[in-house]
C-alpha atoms as a PDB file:
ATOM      1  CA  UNK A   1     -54.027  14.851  37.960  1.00  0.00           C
ATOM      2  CA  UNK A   2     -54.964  11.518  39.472  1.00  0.00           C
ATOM      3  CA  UNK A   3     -57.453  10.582  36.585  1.00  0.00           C
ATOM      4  CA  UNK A   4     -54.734  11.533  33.851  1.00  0.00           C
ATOM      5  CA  UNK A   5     -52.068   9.216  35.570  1.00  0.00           C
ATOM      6  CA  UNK A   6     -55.099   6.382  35.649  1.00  0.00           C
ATOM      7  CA  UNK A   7     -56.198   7.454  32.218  1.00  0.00           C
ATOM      8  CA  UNK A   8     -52.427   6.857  31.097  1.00  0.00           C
ATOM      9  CA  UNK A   9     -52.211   3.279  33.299  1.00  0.00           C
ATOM     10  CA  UNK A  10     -55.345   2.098  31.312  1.00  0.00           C
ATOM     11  CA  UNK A  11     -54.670   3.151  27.447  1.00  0.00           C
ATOM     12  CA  UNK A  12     -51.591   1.121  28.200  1.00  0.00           C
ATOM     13  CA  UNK A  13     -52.865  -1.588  29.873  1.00  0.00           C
ATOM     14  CA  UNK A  14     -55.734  -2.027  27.888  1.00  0.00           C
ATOM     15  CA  UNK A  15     -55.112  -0.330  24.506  1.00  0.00           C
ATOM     16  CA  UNK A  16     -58.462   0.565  23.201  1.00  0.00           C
ATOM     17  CA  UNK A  17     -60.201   1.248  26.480  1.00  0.00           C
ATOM     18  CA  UNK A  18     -60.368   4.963  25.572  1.00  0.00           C
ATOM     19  CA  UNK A  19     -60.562   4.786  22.159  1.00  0.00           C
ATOM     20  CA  UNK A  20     -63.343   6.823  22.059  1.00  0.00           C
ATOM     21  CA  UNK A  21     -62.783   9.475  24.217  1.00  0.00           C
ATOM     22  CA  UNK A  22     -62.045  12.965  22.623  1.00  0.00           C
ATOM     23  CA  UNK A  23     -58.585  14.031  22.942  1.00  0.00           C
ATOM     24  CA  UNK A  24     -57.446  16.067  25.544  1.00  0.00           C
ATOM     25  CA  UNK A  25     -56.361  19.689  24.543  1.00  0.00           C
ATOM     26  CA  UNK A  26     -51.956  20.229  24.525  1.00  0.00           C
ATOM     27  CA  UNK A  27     -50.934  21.777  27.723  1.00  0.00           C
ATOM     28  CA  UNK A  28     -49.166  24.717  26.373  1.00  0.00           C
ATOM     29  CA  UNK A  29     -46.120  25.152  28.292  1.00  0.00           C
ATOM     30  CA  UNK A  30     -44.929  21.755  27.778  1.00  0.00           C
ATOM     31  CA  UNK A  31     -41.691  21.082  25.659  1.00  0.00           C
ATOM     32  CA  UNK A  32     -41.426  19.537  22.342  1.00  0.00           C
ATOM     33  CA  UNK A  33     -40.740  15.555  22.457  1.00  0.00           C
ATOM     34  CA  UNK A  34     -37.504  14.672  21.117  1.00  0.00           C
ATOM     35  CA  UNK A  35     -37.761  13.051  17.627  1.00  0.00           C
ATOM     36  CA  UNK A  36     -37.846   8.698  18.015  1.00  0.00           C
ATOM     37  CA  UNK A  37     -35.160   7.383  16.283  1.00  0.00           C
ATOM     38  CA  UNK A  38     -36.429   6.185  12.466  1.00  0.00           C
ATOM     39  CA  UNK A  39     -34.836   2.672  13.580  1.00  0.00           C
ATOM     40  CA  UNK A  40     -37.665   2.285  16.454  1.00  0.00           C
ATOM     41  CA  UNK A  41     -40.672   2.889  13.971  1.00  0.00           C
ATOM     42  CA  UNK A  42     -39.358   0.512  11.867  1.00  0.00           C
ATOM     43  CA  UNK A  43     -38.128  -1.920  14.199  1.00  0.00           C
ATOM     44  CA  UNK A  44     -41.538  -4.266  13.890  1.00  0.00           C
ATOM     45  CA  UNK A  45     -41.423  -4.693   9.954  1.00  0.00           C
ATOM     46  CA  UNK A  46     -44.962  -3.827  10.026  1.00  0.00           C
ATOM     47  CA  UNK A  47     -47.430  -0.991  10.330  1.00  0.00           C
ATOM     48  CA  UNK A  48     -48.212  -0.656  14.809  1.00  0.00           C
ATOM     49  CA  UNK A  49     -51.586  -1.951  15.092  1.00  0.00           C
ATOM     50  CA  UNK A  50     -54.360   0.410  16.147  1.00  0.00           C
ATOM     51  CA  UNK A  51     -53.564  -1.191  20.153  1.00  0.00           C
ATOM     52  CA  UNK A  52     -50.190  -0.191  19.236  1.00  0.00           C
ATOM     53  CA  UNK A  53     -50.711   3.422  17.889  1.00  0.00           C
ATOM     54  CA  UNK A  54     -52.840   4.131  21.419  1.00  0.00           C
ATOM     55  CA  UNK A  55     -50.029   2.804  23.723  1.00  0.00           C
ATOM     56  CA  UNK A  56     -47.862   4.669  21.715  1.00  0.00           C
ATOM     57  CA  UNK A  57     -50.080   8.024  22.216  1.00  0.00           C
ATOM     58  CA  UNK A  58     -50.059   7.289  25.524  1.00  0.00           C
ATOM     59  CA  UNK A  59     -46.529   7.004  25.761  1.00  0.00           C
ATOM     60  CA  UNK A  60     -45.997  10.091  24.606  1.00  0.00           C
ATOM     61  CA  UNK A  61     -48.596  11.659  27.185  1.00  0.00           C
ATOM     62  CA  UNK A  62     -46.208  10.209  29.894  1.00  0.00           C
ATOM     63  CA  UNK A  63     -43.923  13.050  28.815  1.00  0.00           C
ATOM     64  CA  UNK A  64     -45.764  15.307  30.107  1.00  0.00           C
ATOM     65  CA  UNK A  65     -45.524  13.755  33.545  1.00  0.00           C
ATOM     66  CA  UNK A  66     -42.502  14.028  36.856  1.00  0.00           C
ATOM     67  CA  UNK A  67     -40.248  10.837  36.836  1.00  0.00           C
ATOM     68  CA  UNK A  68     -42.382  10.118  39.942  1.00  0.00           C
ATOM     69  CA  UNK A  69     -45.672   9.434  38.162  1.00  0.00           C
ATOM     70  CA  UNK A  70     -44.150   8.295  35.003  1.00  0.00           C
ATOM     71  CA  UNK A  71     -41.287   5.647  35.766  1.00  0.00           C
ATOM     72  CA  UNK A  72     -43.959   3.413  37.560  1.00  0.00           C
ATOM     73  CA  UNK A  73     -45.909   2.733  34.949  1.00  0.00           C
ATOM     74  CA  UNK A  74     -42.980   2.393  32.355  1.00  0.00           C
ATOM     75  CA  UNK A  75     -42.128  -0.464  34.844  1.00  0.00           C
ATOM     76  CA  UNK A  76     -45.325  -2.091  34.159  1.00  0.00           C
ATOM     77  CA  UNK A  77     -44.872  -1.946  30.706  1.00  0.00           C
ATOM     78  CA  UNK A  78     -41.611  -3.025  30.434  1.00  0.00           C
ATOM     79  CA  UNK A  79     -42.337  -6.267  32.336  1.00  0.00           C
ATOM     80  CA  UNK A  80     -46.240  -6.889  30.797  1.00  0.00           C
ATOM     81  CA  UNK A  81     -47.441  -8.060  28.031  1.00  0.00           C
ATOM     82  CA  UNK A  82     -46.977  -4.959  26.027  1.00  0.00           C
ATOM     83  CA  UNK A  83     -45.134  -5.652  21.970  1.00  0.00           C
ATOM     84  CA  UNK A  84     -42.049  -5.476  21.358  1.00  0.00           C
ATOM     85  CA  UNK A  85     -42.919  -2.184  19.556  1.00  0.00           C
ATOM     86  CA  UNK A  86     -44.403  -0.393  22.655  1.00  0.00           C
ATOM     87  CA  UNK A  87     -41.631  -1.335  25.041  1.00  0.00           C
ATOM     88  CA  UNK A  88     -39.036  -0.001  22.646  1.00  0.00           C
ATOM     89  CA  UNK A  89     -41.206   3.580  23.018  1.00  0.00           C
ATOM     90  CA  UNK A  90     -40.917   3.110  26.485  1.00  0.00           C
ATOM     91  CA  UNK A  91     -37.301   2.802  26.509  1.00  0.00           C
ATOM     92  CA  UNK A  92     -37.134   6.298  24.465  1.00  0.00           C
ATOM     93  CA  UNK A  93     -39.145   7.528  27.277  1.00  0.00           C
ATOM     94  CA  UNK A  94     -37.288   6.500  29.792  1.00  0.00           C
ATOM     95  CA  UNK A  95     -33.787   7.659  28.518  1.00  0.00           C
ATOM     96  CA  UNK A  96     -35.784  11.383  28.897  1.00  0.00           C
ATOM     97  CA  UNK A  97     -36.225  11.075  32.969  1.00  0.00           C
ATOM     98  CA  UNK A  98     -33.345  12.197  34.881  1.00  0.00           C
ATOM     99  CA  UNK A  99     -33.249   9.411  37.687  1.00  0.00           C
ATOM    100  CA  UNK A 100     -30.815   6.806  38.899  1.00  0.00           C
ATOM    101  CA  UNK A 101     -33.968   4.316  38.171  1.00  0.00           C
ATOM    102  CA  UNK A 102     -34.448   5.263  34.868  1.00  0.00           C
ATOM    103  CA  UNK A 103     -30.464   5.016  34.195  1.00  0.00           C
ATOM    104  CA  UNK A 104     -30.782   1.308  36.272  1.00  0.00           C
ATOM    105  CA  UNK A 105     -33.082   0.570  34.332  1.00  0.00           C
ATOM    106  CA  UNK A 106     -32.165   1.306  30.809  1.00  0.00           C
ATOM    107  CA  UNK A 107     -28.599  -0.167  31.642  1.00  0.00           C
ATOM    108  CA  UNK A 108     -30.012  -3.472  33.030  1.00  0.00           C
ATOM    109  CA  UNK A 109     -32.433  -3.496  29.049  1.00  0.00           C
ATOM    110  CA  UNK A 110     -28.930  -2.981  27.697  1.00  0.00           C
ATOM    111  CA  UNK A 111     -27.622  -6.290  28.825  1.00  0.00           C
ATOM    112  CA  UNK A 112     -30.699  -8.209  28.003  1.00  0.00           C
ATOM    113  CA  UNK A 113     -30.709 -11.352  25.335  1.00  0.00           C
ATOM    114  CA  UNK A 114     -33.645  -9.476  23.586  1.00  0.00           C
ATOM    115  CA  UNK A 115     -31.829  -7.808  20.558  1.00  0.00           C
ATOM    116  CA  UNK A 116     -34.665  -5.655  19.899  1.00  0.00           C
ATOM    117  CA  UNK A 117     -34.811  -4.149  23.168  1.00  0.00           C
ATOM    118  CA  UNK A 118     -31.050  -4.548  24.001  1.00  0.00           C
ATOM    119  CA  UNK A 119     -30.345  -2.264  20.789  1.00  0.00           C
ATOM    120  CA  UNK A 120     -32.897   0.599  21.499  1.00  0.00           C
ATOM    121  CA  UNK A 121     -31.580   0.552  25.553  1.00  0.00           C
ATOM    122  CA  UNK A 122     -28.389   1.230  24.250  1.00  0.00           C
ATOM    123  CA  UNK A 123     -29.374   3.970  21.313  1.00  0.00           C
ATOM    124  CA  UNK A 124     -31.715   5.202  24.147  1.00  0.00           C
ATOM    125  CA  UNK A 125     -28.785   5.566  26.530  1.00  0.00           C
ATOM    126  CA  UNK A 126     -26.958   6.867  23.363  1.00  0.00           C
ATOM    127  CA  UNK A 127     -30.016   9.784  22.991  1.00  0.00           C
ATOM    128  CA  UNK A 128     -30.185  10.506  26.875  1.00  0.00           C
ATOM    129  CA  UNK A 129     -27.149  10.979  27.510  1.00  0.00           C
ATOM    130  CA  UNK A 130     -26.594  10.907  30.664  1.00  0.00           C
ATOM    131  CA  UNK A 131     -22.857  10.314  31.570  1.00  0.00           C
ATOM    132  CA  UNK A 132     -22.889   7.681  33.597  1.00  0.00           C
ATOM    133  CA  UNK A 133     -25.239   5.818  32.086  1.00  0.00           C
ATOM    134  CA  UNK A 134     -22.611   6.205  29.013  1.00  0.00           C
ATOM    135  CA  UNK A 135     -20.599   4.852  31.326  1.00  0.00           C
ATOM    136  CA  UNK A 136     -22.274   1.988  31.959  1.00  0.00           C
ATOM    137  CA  UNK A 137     -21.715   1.077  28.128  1.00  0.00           C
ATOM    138  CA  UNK A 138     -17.949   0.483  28.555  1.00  0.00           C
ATOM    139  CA  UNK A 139     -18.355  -3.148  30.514  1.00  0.00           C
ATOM    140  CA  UNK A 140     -21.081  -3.553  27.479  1.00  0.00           C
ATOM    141  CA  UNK A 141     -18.624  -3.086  24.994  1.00  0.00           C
ATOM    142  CA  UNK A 142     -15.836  -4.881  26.233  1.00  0.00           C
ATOM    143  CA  UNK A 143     -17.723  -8.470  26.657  1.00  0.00           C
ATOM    144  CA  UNK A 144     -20.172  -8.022  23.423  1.00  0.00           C
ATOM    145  CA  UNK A 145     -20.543  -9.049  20.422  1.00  0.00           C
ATOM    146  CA  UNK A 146     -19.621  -7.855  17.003  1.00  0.00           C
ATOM    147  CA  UNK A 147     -23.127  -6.376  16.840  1.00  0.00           C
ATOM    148  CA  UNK A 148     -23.244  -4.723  20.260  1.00  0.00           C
ATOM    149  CA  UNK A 149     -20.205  -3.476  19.864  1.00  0.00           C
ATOM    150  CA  UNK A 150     -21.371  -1.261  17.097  1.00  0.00           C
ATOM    151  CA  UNK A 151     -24.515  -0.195  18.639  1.00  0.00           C
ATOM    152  CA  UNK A 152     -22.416   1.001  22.125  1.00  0.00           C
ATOM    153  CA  UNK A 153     -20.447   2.565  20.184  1.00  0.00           C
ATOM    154  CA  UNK A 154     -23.216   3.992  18.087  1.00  0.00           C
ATOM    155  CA  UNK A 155     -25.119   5.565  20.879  1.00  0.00           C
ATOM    156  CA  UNK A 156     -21.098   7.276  22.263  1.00  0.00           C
ATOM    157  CA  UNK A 157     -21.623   8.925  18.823  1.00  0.00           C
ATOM    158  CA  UNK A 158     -24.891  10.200  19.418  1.00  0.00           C
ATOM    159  CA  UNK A 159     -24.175  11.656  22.904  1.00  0.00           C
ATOM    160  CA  UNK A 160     -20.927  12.919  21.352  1.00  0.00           C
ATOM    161  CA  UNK A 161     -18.929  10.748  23.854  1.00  0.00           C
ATOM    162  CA  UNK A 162     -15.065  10.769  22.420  1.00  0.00           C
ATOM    163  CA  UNK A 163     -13.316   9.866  25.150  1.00  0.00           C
ATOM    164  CA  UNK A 164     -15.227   6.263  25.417  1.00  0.00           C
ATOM    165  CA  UNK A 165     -15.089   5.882  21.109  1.00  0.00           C
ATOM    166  CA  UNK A 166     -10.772   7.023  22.122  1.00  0.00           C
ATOM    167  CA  UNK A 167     -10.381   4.174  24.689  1.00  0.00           C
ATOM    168  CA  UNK A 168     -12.184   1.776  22.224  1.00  0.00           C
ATOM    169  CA  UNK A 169      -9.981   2.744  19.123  1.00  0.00           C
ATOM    170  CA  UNK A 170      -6.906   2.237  21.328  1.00  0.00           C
ATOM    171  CA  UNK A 171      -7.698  -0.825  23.429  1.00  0.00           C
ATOM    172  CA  UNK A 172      -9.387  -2.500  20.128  1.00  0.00           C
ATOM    173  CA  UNK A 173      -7.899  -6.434  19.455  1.00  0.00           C
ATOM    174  CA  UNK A 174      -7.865  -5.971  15.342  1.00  0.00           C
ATOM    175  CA  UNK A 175      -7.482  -3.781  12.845  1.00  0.00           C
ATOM    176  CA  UNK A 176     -11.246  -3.706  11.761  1.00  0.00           C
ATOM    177  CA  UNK A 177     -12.556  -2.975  15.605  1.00  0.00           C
ATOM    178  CA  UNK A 178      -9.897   0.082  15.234  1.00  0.00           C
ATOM    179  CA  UNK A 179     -10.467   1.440  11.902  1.00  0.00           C
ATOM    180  CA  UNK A 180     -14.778   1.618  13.005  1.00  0.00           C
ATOM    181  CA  UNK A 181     -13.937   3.089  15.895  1.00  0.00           C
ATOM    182  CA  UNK A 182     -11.326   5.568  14.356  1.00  0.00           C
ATOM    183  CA  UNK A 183     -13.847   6.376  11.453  1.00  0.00           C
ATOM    184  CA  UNK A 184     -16.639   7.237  13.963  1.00  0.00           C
ATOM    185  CA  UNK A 185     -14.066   9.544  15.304  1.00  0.00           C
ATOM    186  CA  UNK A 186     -12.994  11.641  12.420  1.00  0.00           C
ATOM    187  CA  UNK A 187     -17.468  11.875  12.070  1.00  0.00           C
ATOM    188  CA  UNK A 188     -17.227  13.356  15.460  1.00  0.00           C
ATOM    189  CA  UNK A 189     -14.652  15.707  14.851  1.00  0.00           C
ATOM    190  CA  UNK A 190     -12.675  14.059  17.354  1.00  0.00           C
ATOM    191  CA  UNK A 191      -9.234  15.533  16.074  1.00  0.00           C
ATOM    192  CA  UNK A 192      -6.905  15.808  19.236  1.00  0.00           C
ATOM    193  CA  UNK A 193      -8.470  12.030  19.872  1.00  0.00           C
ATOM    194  CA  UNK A 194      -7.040  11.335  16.147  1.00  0.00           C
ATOM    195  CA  UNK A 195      -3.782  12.957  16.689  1.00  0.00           C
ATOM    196  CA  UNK A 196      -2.620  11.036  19.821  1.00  0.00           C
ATOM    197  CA  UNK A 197      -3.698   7.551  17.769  1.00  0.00           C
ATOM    198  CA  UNK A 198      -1.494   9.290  14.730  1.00  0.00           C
ATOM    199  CA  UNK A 199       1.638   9.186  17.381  1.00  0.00           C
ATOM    200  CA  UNK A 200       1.060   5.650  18.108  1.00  0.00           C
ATOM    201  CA  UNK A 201       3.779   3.326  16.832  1.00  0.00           C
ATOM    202  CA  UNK A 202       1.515   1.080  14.066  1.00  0.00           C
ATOM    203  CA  UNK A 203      -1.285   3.622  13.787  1.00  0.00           C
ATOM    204  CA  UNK A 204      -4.479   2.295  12.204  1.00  0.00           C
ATOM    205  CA  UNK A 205      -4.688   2.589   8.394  1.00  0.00           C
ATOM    206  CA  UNK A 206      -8.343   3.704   9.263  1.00  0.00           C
ATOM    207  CA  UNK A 207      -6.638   7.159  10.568  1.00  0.00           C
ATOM    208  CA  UNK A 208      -5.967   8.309   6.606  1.00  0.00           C
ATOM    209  CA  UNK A 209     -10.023   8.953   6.464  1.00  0.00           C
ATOM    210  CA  UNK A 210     -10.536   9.857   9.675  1.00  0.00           C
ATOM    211  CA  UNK A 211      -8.178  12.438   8.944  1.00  0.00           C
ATOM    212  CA  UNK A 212      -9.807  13.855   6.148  1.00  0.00           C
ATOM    213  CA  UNK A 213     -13.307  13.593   7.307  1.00  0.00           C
ATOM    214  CA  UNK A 214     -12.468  15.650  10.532  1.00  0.00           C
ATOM    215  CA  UNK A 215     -11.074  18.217   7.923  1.00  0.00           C
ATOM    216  CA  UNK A 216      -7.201  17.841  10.246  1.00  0.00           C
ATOM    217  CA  UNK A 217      -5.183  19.088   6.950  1.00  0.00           C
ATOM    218  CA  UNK A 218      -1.742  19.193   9.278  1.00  0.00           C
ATOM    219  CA  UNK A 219      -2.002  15.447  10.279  1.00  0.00           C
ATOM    220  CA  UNK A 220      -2.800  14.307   6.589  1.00  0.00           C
ATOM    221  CA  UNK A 221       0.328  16.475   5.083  1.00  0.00           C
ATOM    222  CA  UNK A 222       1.864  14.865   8.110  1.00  0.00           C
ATOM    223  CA  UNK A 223       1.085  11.461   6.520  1.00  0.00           C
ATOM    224  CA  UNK A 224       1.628  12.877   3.205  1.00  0.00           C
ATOM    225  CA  UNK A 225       4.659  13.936   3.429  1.00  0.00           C
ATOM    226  CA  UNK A 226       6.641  11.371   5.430  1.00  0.00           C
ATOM    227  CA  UNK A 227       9.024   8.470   5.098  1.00  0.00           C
ATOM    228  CA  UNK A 228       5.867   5.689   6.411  1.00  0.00           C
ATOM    229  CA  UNK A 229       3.817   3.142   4.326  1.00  0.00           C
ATOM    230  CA  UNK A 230       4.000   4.253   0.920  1.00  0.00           C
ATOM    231  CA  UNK A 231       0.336   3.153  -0.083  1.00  0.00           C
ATOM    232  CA  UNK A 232      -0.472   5.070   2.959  1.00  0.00           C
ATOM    233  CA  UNK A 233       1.322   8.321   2.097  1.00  0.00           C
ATOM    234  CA  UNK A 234      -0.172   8.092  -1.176  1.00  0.00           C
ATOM    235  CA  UNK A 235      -4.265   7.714   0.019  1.00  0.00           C
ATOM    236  CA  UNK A 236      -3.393  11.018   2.240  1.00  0.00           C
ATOM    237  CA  UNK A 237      -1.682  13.110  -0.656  1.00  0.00           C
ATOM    238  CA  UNK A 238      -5.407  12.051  -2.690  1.00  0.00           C
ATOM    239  CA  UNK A 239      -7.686  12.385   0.238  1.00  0.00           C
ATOM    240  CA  UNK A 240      -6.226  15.751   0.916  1.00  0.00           C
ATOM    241  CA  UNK A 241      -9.010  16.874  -1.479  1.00  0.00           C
ATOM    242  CA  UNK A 242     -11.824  15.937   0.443  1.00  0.00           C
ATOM    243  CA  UNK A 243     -10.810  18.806   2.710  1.00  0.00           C
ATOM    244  CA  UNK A 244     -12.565  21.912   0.959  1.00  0.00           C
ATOM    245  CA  UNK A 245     -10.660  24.556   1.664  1.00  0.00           C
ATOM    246  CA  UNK A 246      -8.039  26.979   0.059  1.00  0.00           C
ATOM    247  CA  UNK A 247      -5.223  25.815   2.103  1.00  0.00           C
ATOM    248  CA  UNK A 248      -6.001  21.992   0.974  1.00  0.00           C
ATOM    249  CA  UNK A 249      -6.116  23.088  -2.456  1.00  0.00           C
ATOM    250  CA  UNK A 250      -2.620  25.382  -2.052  1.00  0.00           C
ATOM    251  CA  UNK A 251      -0.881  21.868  -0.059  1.00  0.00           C
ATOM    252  CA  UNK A 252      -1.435  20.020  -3.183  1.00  0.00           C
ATOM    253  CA  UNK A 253      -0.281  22.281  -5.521  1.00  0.00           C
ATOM    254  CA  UNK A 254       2.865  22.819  -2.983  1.00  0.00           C
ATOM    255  CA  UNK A 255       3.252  18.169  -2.522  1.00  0.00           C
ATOM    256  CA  UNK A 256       2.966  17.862  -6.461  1.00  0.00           C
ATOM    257  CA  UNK A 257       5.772  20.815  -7.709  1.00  0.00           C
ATOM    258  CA  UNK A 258       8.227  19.498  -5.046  1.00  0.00           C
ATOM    259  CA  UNK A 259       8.224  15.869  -5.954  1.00  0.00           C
ATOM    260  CA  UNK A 260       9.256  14.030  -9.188  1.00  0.00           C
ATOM    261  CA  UNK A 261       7.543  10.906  -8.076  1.00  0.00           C
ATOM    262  CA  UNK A 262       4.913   9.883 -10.766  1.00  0.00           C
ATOM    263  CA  UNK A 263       2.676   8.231  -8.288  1.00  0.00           C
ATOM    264  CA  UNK A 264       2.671  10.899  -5.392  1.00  0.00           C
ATOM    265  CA  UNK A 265       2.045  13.606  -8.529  1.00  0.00           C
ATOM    266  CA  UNK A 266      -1.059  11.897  -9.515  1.00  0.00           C
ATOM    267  CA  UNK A 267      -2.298  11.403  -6.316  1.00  0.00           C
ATOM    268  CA  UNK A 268      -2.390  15.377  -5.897  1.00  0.00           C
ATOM    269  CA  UNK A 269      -3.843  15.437  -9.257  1.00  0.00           C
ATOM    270  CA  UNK A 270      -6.942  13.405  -8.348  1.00  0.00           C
ATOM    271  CA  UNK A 271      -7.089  15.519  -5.179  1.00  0.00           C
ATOM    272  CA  UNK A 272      -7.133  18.268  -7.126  1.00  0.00           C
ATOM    273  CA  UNK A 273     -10.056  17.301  -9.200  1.00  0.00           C
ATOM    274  CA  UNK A 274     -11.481  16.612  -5.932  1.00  0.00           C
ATOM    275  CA  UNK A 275     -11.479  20.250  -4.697  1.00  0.00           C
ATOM    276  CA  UNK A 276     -12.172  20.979  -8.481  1.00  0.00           C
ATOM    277  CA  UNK A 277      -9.185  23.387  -8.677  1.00  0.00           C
ATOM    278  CA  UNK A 278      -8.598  23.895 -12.064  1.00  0.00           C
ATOM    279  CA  UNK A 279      -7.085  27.452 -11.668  1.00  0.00           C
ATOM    280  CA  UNK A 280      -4.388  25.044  -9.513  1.00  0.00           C
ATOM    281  CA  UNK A 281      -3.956  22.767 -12.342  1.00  0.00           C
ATOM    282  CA  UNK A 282      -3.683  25.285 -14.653  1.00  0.00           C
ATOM    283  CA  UNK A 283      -0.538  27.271 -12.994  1.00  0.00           C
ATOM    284  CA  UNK A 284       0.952  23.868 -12.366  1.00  0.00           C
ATOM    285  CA  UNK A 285       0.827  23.226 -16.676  1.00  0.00           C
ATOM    286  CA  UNK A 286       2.155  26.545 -18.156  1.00  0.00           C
ATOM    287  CA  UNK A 287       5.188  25.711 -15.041  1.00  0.00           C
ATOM    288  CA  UNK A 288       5.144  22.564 -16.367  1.00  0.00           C
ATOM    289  CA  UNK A 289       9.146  21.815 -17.949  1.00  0.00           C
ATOM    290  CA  UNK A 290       8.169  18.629 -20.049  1.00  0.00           C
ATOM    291  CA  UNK A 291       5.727  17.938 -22.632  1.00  0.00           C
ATOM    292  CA  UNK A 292       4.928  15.166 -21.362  1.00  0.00           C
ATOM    293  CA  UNK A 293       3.816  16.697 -18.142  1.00  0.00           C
ATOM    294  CA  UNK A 294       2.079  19.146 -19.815  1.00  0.00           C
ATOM    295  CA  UNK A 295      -0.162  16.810 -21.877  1.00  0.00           C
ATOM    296  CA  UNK A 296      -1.092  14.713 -18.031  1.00  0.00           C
ATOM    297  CA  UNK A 297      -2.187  18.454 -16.640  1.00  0.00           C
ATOM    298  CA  UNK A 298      -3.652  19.062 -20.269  1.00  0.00           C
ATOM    299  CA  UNK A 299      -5.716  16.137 -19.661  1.00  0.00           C
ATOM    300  CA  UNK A 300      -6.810  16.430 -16.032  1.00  0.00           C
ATOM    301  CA  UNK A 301      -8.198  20.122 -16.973  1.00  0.00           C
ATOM    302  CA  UNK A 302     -10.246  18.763 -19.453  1.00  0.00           C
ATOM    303  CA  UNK A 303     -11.687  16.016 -16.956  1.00  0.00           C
ATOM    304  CA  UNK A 304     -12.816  19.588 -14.799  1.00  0.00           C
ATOM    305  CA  UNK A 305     -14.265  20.610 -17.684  1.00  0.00           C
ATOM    306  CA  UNK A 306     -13.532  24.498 -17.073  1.00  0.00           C
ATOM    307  CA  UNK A 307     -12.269  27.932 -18.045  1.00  0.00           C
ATOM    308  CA  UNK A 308      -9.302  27.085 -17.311  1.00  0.00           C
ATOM    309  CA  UNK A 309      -9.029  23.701 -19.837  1.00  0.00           C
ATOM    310  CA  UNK A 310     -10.231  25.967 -22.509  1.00  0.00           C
ATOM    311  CA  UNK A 311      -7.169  28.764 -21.710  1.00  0.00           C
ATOM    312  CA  UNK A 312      -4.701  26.009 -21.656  1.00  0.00           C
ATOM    313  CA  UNK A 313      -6.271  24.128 -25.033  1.00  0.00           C
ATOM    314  CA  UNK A 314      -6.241  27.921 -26.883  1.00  0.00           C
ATOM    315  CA  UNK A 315      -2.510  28.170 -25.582  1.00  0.00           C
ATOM    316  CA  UNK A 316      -1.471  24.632 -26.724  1.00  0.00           C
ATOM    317  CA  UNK A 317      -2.941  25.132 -30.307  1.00  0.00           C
ATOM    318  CA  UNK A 318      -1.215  28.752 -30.438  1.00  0.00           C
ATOM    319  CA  UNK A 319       1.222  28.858 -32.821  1.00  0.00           C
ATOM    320  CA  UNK A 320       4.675  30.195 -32.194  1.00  0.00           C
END
């Protein structure tokens, strides 16, 4: 065990020492290595050298190895000599060892000038997640810039942290800060998160999408259906149709036959084509009391291009 810790210590320190050597069989019982974020391999614009692609093998042998034996020597590389490239493997590793080090560690890399290595402690962190280290983000967030902003909140999203992407949707100082916070939210599925920013006096216009994306059908009919922002009510009544599901397609049949208002009808019209509901459209045009309506619906089920445009063309060219 002592010459595969040394072995480890040298291919990093060195690079092409051990070259040569034949590789060493896989232990069998050891556990796959989570996948390295694509952002990492690309991070040096350039294919790793072969120096590089042996530190980078033996990065991946300090998997194998207790937090004991391993955080040492990421120590050494993270303060030597070692690429940019390499360290940023080394921050991967560490975000897998379950020690208040490694958390010190990777929080301390997340405060660091080096955007590089700032951004890949802070997906690391994101990847690990380990809650306080998640934690550790918040004072991150609230003093960083546009850019680290996104990243913290990036790596909440990858650990699946809502509460911290809640607190930065409500605390946010503009509209834009809210509305990327509030769309990672509605990714997450976040929806009671959604619905207590919905109850806020002023909500973010951001919330519409969110909405939708979470698949929250109550809180866009909500939206849909009351006296607020007009342009508002009218992007839920369309993005209604991004929901999939029967009872989306039955709420916009329902919001277009009790209104008269042109603009709220074609919204559910377009959400309709959405959902591609053309049996929907259909029963709304032989309902339909005008001619006028009838040709709009006429026209929409020929946009779907179904059976159902070709029942309703036969039954407009019937004669009586």
């Amino acid at each position: 065990m002592k010459f595969a810790i040394a072995t480890l210590v040298a291919l990093l320190m060195v690079g092409t020492t051990f070259a040569q050597a034949p590789p060493k069989p896989a232990k069998p019982a050891m556990p796959a290595m989570p996948a390295m974020p694509a952002q990492t391999a690309q991070s040096a614009d350039r294919a790793p050298t072969d120096d590089e692609e042996l530190a980078l093998a033996a990065m991946e042998g300090l998997m194998a190895q207790s937090p004991e034996r391993a955080l040492p020597i990421i120590k050494k590389v993270l303060a030597g000599p070692q690429t940019t490239l390499v360290k940023q493997r080394a921050l991967f590793v560490l975000s897998q060892i379950d020690s208040p080090d490694a958390r010190e560690i990777l929080v301390q890399t997340a405060r660091s000038s080096d955007a590089a290595l700032r951004g890949e402690a802070i997906r690391s962190i994101g990847i690990g997640g380990d809650p306080k280290a998640l934690d550790g983000l918040q004072a991150i967030y609230n003093t960083g810039s546009p850019d680290v902003k996104d990243e913290v909140m990036q790596a909440w999203m990858i650990a699946g942290h809502k509460e911290a992407v809640y607190q930065a949707a409500l605390n946010a100082k503009t509209e834009e800060e809210a509305n990327q916070a509030i769309h990672l939210l509605g990714a997450m599925g976040a929806t009671d998160e959604l619905r207590k920013l919905g109850d806020r006096p002023n909500a973010a216009s951001g919330l519409v999408d969110a909405y939708a994306m979470s698949g929250d059908l109550a809180s866009l009919r909500k939206i849909a259906e009351g006296g607020g922002n007009r342009a508002t009510q009218i992007d839920a009544v369309r993005k209604i149709g991004i929901i999939q599901t029967d009872a989306a397609r039955a709420a916009l049949q329902e919001i277009y036959s009790r209104t008269s208002d042109a603009e709220i009808r074609e919204a559910a019209l377009q959400g309709m084509l959405m959902t591609g509901d053309d049996q929907g459209v259909l029963a709304l045009y032989r309902s339909a009391k005008t001619g006028e309506e009838k040709r709009t619906l006429l026209r929409t089920l020929m946009m779907m291009d179904g059976d159902a445009a070709l029942q309703a063309i036969d039954a407009a060219l019937e004669k009586k």
